[in-house]
Protein backbone atom coordinates (compact mmCIF):
# COMPACT_ATOMS: atom_id res chain seq x y z
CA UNK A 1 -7.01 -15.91 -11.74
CA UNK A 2 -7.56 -11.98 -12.14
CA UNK A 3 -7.40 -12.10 -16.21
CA UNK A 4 -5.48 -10.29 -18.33
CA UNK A 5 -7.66 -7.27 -19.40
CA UNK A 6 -5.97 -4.01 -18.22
CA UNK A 7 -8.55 -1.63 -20.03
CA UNK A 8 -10.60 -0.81 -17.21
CA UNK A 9 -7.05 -0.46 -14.93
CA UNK A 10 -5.60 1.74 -17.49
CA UNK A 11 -8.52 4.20 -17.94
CA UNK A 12 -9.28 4.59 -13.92
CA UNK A 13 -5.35 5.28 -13.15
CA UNK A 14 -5.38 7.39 -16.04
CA UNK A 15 -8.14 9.36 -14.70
CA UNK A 16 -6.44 9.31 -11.17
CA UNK A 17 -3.75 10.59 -12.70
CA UNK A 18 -5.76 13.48 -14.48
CA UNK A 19 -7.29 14.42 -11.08
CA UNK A 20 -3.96 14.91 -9.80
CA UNK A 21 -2.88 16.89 -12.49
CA UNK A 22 -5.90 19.59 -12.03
CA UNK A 23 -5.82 22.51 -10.51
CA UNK A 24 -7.76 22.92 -7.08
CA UNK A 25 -9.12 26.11 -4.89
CA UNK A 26 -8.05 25.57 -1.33
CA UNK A 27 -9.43 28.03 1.12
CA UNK A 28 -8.06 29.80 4.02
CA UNK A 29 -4.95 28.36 3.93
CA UNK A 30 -3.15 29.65 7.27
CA UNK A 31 0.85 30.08 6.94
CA UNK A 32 1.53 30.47 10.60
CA UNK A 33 5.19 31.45 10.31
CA UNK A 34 4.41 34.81 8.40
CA UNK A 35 0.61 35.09 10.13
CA UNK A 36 -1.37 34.98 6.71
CA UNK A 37 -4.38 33.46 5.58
CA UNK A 38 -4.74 32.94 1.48
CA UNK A 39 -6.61 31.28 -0.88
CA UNK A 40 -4.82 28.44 -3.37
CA UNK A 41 -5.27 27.65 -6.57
CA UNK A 42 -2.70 24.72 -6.96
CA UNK A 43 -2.20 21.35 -8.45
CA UNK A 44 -3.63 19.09 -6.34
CA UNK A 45 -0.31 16.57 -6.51
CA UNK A 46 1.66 19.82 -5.61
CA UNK A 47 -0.63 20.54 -2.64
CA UNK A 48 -0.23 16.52 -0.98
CA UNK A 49 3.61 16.72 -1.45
CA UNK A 50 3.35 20.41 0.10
CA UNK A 51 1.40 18.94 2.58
CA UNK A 52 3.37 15.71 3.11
CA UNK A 53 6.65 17.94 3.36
CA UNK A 54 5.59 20.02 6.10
CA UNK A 55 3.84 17.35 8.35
CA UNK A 56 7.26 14.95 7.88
CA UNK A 57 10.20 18.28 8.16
CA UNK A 58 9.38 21.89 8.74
CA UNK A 59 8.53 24.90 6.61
CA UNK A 60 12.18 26.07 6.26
CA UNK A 61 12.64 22.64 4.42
CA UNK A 62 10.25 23.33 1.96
CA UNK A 63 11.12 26.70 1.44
CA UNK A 64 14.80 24.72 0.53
CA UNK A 65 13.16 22.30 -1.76
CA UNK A 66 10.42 24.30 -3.59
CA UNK A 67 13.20 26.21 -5.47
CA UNK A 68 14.19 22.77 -7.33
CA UNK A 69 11.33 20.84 -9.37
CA UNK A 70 11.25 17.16 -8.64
């Protein structure tokens, strides 16, 4: 039986959640259809879904969904 005790799950999804939630400094991020290289400073939950987005569609896509929040 696993128990019934969720503390410990509660305070290391909660702190999974916080990391997700902070900002990050990504370097040298290359945007190959306007040829420029820049540094980030974004959320890092923005930056996966950013990332996810472009690796499943195509930057015009996420152009087309970054104007609407989530």
């Amino acid at each position: 039986m696993i128990g019934t005790k969720i503390d410990h799950l509660s305070r290391i999804v909660q702190e999974f959640s916080d990391w997700l939630e902070a900002y990050a400094f990504v370097e040298e991020v290359w945007f190959g259809n306007i040829s420029q290289k820049v540094d980030l400073r974004i959320k890092r939950i923005d930056f996966i879904r950013m990332s996810g987005d472009i690796g499943k569609h195509n930057f015009l896509w996420l152009c087309r969904t970054s104007q609407y929040p989530p």
